[in-house]
PDB file of N, CA and C in Angstrom:
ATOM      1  N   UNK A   1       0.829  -1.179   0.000  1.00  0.00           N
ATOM      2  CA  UNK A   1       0.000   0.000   0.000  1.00  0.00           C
ATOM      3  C   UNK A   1       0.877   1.246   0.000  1.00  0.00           C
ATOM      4  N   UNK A   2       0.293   2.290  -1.030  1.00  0.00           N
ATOM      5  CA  UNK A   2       1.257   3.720  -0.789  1.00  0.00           C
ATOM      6  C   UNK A   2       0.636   4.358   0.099  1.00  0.00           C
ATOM      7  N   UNK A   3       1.660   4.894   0.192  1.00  0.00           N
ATOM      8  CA  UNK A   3       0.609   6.247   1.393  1.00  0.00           C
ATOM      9  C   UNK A   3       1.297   7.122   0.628  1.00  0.00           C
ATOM     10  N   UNK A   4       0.602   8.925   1.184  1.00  0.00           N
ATOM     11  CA  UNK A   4       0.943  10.255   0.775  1.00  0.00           C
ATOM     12  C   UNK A   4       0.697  10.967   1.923  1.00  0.00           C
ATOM     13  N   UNK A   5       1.403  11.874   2.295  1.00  0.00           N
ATOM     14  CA  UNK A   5       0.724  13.136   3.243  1.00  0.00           C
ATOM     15  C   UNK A   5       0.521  14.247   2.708  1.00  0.00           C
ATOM     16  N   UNK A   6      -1.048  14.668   3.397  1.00  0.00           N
ATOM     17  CA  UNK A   6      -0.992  16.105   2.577  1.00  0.00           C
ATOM     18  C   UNK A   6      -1.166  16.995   3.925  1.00  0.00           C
ATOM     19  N   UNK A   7      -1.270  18.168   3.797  1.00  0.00           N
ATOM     20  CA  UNK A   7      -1.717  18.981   4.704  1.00  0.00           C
ATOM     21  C   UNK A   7      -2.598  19.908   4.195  1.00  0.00           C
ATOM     22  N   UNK A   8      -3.649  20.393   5.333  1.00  0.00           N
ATOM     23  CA  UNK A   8      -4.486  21.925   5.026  1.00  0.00           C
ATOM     24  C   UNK A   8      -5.146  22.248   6.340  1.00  0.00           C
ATOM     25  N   UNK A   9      -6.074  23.147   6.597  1.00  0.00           N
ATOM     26  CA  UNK A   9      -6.588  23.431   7.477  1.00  0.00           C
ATOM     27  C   UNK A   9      -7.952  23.175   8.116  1.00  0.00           C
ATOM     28  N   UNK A  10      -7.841  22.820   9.457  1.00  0.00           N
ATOM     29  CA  UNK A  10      -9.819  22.579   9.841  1.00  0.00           C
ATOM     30  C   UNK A  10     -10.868  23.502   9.169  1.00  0.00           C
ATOM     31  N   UNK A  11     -11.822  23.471   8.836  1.00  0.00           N
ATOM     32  CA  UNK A  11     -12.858  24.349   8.562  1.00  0.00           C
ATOM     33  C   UNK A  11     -13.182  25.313   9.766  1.00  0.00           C
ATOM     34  N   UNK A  12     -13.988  26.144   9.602  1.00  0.00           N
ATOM     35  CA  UNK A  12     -14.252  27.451  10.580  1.00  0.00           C
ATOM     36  C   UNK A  12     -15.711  26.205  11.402  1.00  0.00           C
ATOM     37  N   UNK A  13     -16.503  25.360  10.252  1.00  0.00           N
ATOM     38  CA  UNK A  13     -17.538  25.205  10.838  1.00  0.00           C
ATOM     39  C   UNK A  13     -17.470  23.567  10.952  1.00  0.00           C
ATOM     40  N   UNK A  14     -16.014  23.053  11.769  1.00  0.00           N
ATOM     41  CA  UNK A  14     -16.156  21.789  11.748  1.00  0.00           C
ATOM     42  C   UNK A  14     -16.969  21.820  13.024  1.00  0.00           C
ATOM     43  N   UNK A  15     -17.668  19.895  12.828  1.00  0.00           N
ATOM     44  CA  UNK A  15     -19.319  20.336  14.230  1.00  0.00           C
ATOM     45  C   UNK A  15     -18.362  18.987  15.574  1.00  0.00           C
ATOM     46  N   UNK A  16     -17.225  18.426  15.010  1.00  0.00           N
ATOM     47  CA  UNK A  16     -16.786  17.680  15.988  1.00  0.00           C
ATOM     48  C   UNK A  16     -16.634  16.314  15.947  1.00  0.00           C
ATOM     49  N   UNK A  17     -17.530  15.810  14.070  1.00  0.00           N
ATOM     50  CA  UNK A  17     -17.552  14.472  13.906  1.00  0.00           C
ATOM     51  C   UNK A  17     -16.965  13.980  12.953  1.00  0.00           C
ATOM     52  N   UNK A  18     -17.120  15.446  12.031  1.00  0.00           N
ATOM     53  CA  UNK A  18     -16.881  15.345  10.161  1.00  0.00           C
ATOM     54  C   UNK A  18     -16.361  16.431   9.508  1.00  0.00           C
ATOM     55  N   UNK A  19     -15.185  16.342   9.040  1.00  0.00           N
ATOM     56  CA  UNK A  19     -14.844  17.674   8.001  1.00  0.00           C
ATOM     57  C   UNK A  19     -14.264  17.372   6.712  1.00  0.00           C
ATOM     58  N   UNK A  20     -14.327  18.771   5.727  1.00  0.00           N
ATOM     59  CA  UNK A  20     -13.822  18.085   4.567  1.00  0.00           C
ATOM     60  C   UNK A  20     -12.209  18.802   4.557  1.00  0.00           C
ATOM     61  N   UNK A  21     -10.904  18.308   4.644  1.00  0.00           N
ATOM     62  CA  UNK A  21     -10.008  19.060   4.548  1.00  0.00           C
ATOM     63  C   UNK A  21      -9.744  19.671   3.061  1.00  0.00           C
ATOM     64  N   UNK A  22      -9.281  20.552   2.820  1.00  0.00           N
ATOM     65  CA  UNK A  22      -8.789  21.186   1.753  1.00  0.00           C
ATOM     66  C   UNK A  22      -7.494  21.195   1.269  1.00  0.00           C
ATOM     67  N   UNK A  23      -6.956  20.244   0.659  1.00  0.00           N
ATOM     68  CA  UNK A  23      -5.420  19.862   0.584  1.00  0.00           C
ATOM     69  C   UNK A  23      -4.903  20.955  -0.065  1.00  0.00           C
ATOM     70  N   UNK A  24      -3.796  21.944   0.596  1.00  0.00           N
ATOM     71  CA  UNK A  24      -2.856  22.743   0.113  1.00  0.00           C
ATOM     72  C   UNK A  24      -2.462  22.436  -1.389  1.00  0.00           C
ATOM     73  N   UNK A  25      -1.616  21.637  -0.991  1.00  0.00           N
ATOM     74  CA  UNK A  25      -1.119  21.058  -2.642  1.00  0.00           C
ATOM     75  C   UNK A  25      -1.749  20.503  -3.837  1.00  0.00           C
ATOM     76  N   UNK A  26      -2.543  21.122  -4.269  1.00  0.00           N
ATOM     77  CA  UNK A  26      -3.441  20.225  -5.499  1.00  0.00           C
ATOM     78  C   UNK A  26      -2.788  19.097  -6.219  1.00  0.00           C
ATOM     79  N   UNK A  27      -1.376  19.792  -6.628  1.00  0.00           N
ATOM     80  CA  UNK A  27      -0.363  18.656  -7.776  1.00  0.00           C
ATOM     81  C   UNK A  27      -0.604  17.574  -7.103  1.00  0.00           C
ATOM     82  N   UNK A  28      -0.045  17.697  -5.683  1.00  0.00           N
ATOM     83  CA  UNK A  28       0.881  16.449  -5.280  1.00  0.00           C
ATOM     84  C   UNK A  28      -0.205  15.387  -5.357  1.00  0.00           C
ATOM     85  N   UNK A  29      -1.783  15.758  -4.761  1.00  0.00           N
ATOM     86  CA  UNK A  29      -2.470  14.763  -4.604  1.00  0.00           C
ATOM     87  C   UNK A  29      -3.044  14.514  -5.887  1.00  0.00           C
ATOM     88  N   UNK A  30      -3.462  14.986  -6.678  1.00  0.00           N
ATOM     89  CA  UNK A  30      -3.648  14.515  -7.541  1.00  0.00           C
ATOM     90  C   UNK A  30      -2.875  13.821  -8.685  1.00  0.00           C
ATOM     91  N   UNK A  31      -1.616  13.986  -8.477  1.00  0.00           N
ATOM     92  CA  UNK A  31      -0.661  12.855  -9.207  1.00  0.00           C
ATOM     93  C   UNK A  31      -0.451  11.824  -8.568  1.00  0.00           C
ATOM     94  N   UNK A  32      -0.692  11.358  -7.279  1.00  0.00           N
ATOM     95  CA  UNK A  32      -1.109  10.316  -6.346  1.00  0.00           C
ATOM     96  C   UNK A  32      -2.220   9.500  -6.505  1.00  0.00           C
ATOM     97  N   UNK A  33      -3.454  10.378  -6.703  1.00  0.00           N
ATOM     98  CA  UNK A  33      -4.655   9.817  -7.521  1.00  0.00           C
ATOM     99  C   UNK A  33      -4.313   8.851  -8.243  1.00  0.00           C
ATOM    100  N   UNK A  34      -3.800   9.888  -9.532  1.00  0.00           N
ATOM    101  CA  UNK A  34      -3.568   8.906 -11.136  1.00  0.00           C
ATOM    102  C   UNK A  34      -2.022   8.057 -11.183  1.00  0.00           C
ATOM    103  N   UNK A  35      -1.167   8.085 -10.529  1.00  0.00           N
ATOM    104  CA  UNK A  35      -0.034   7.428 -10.284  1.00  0.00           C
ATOM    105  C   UNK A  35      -0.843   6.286  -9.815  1.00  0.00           C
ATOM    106  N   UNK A  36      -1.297   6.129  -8.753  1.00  0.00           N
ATOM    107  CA  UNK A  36      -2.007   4.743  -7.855  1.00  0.00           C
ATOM    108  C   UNK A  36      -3.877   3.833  -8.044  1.00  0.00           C
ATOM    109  N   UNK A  37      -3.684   4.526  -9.688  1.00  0.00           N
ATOM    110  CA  UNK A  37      -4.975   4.380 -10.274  1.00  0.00           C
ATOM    111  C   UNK A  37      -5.971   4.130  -9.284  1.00  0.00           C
ATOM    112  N   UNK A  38      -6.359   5.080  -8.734  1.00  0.00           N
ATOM    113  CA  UNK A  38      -7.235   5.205  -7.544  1.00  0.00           C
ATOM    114  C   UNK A  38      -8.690   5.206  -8.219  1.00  0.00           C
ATOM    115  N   UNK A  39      -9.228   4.652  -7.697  1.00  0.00           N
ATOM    116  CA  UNK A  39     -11.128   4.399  -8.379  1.00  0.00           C
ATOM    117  C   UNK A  39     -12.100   5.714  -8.027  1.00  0.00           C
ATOM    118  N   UNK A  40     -11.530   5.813  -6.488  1.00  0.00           N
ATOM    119  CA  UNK A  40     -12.665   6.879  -6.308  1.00  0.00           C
ATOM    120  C   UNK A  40     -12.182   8.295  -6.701  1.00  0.00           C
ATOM    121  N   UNK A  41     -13.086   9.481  -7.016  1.00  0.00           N
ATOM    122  CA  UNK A  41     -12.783  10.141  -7.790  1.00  0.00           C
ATOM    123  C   UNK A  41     -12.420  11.482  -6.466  1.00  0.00           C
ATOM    124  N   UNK A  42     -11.569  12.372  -7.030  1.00  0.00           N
ATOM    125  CA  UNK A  42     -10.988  13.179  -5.711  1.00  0.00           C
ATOM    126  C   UNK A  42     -11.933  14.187  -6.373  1.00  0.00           C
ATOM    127  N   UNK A  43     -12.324  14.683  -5.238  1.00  0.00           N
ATOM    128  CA  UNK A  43     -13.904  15.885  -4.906  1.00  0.00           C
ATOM    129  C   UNK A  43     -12.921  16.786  -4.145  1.00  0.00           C
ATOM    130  N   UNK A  44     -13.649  18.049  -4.885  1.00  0.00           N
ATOM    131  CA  UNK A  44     -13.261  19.621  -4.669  1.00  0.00           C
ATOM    132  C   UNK A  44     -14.248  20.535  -4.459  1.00  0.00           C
ATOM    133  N   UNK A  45     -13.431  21.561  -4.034  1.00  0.00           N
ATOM    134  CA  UNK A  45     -14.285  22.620  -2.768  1.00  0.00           C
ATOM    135  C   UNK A  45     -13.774  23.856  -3.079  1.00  0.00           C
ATOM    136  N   UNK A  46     -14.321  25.081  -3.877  1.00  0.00           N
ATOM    137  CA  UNK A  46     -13.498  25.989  -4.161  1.00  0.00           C
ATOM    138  C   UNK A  46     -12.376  25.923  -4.685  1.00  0.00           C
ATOM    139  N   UNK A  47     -12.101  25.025  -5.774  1.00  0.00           N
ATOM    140  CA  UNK A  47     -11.272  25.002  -6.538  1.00  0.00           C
ATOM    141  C   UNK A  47      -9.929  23.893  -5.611  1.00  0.00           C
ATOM    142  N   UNK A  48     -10.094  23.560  -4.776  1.00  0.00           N
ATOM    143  CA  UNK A  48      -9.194  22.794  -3.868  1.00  0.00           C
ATOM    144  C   UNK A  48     -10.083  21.493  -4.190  1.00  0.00           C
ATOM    145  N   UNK A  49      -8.604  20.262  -3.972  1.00  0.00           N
ATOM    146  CA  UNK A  49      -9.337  19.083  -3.261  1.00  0.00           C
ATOM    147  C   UNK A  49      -9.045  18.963  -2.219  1.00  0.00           C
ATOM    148  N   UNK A  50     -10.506  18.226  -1.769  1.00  0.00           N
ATOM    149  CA  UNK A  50     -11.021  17.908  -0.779  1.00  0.00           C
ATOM    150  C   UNK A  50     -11.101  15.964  -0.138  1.00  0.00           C
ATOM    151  N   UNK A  51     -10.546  16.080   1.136  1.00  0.00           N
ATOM    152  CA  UNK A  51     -10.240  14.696   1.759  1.00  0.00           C
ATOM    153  C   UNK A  51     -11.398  14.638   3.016  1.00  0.00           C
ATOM    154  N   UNK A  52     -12.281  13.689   2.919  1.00  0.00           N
ATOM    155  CA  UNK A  52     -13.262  13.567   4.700  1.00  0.00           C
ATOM    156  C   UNK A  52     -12.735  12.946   5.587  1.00  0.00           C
ATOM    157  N   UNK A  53     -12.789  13.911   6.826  1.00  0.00           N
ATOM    158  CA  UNK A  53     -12.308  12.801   7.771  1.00  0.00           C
ATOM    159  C   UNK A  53     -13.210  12.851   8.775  1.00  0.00           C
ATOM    160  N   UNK A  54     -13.445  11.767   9.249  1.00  0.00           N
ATOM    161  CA  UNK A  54     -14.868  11.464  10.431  1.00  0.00           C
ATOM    162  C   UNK A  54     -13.597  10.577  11.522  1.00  0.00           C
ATOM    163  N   UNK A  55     -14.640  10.558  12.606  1.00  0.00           N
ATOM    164  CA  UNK A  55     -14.759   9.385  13.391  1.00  0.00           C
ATOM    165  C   UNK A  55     -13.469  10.356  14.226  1.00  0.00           C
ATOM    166  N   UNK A  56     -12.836   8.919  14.869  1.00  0.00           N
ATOM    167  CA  UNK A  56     -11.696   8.787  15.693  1.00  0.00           C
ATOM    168  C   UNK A  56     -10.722  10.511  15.415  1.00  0.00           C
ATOM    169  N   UNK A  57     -10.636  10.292  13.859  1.00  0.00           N
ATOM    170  CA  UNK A  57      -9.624  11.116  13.290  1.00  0.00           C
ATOM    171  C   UNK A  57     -10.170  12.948  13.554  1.00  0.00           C
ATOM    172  N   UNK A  58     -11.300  12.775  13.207  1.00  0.00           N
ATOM    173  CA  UNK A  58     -11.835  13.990  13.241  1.00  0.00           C
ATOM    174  C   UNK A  58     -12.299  14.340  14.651  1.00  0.00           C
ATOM    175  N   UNK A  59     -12.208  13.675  15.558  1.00  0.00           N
ATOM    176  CA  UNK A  59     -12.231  14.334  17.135  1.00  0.00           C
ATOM    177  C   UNK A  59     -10.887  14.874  17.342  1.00  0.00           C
ATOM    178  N   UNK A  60      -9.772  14.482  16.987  1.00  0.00           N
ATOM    179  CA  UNK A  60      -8.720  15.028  17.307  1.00  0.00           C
ATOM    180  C   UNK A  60      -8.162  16.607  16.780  1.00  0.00           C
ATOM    181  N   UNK A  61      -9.089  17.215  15.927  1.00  0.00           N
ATOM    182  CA  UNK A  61      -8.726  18.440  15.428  1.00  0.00           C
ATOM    183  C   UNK A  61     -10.090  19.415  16.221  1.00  0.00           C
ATOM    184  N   UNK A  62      -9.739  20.271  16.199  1.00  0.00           N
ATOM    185  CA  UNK A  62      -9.887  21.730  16.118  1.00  0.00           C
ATOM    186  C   UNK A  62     -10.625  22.690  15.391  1.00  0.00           C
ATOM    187  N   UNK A  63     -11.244  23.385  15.068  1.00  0.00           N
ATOM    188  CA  UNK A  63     -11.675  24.364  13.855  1.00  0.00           C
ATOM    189  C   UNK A  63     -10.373  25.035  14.104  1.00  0.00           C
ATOM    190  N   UNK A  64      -9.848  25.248  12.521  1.00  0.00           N
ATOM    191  CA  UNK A  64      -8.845  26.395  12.688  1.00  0.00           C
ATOM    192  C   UNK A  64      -7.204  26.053  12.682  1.00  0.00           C
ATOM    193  N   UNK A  65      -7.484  24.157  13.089  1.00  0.00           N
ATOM    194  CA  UNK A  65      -6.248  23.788  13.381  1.00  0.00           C
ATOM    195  C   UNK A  65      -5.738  23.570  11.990  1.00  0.00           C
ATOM    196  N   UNK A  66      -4.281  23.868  11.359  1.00  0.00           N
ATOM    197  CA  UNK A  66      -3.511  23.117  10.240  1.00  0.00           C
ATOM    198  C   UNK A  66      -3.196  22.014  10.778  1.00  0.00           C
ATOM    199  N   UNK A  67      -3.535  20.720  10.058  1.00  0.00           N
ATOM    200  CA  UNK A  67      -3.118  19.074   9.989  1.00  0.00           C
ATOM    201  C   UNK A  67      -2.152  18.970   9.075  1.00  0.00           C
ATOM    202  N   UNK A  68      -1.881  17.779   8.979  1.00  0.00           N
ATOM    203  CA  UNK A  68      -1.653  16.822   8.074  1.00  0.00           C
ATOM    204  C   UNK A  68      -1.833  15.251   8.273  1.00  0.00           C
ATOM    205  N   UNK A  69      -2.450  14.988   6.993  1.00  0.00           N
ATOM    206  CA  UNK A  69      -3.045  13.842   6.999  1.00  0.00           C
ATOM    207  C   UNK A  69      -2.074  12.778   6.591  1.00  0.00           C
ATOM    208  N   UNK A  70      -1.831  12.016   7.230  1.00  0.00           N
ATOM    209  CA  UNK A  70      -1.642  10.274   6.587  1.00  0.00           C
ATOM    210  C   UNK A  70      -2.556   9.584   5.312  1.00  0.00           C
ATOM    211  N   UNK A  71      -2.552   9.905   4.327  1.00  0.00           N
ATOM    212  CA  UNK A  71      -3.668   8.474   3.540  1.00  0.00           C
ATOM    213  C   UNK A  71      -3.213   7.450   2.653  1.00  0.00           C
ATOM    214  N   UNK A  72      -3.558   6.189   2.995  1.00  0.00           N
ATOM    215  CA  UNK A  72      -3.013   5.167   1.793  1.00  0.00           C
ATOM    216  C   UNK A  72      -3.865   4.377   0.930  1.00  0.00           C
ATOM    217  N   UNK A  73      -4.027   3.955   0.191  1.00  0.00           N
ATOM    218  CA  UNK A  73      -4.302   2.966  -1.091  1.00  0.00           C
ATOM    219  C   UNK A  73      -4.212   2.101  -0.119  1.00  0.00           C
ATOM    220  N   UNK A  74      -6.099   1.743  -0.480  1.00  0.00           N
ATOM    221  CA  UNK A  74      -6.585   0.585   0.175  1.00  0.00           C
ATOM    222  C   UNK A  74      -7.865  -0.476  -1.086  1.00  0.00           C
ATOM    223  N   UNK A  75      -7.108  -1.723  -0.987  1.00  0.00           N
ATOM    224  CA  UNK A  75      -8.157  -2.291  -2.151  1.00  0.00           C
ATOM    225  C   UNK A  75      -9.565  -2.664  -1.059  1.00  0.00           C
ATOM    226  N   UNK A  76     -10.477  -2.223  -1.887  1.00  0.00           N
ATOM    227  CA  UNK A  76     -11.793  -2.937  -1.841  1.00  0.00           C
ATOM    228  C   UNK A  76     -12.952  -3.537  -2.740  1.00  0.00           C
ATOM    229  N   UNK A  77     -13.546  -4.535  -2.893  1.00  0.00           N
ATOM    230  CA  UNK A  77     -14.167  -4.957  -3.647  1.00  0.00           C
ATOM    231  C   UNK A  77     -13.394  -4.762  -5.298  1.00  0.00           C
ATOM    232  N   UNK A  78     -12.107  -4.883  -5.224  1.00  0.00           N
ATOM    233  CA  UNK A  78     -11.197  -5.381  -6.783  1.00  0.00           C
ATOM    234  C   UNK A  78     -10.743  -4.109  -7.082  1.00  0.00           C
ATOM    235  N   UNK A  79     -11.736  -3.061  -6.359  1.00  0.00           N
ATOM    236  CA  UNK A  79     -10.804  -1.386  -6.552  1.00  0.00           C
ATOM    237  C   UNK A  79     -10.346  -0.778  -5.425  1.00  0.00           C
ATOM    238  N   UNK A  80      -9.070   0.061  -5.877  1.00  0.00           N
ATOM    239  CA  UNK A  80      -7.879   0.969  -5.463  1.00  0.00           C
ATOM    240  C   UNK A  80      -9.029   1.976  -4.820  1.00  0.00           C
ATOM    241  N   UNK A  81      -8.817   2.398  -3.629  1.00  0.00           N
ATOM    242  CA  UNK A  81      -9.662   3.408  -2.524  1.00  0.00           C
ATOM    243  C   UNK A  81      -8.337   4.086  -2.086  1.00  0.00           C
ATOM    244  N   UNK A  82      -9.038   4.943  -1.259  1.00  0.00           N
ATOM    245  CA  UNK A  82      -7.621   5.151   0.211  1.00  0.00           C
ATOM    246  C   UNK A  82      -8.477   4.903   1.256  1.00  0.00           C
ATOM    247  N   UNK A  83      -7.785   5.252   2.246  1.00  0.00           N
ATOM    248  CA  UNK A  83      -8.267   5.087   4.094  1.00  0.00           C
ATOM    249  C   UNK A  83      -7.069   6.241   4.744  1.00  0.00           C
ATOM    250  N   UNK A  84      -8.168   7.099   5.232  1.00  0.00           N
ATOM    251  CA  UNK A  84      -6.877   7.963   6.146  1.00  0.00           C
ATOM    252  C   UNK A  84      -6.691   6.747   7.228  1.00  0.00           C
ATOM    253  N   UNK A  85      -4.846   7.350   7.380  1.00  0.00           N
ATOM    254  CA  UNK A  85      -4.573   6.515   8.785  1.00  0.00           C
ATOM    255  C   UNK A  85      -3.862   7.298  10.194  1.00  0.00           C
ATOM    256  N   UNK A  86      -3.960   8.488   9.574  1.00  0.00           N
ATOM    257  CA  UNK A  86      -3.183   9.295  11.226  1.00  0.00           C
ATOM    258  C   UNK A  86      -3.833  10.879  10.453  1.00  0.00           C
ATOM    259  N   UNK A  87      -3.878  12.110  11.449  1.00  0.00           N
ATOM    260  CA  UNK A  87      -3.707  13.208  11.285  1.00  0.00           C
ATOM    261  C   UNK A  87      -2.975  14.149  12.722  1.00  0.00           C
ATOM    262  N   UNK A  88      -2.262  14.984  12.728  1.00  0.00           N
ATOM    263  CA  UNK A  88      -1.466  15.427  13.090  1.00  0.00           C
ATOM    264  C   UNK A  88      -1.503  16.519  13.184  1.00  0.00           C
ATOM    265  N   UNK A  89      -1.682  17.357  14.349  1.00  0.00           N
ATOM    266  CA  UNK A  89      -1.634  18.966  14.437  1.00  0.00           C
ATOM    267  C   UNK A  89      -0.057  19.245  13.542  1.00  0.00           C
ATOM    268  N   UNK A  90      -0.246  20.304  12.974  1.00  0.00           N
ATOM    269  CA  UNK A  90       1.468  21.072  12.564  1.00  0.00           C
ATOM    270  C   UNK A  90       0.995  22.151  13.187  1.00  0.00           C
TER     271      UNK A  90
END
């Protein structure tokens, strides 16, 4: 499995369960995408893409806080996904 890290910032109106991050770097992730023929399609937000993170991961941030995310290439059902696996105050 590859992994990539990206980084960007909490939303103003994360509610504590679910946010969408806004990856700084457009290139990087999206040549990660198509490098790791990834199935699902990367979704954008004001011209940024956009990564969800719920659960476990998303209690640990902040509104406001800059992260960075862990995500890797995960197969399911015969297709290439990811799965975040860490995020990280910077």
């Amino acid at each position: 499995m590859s992994q990539i890290q990206v980084s960007g910032f909490v939303p103003d109106d994360f509610n504590g369960n679910e946010f969408s991050l806004r990856i700084e770097d457009s290139i990087e992730i999206e040549n990660f995408y198509r490098d790791e023929n990834i199935s699902t399609g990367l979704r954008y937000a004001g011209g940024y893409p956009i990564i969800s993170v719920r659960g476990v991961l998303a209690t640990q941030c902040r509104s406001g806080d800059r992260v960075r995310l862990t995500i890797e290439t995960n197969l399911r059902a015969g297709k290439i996904g990811i799965r975040n696996v860490e995020v990280v105050k910077i």
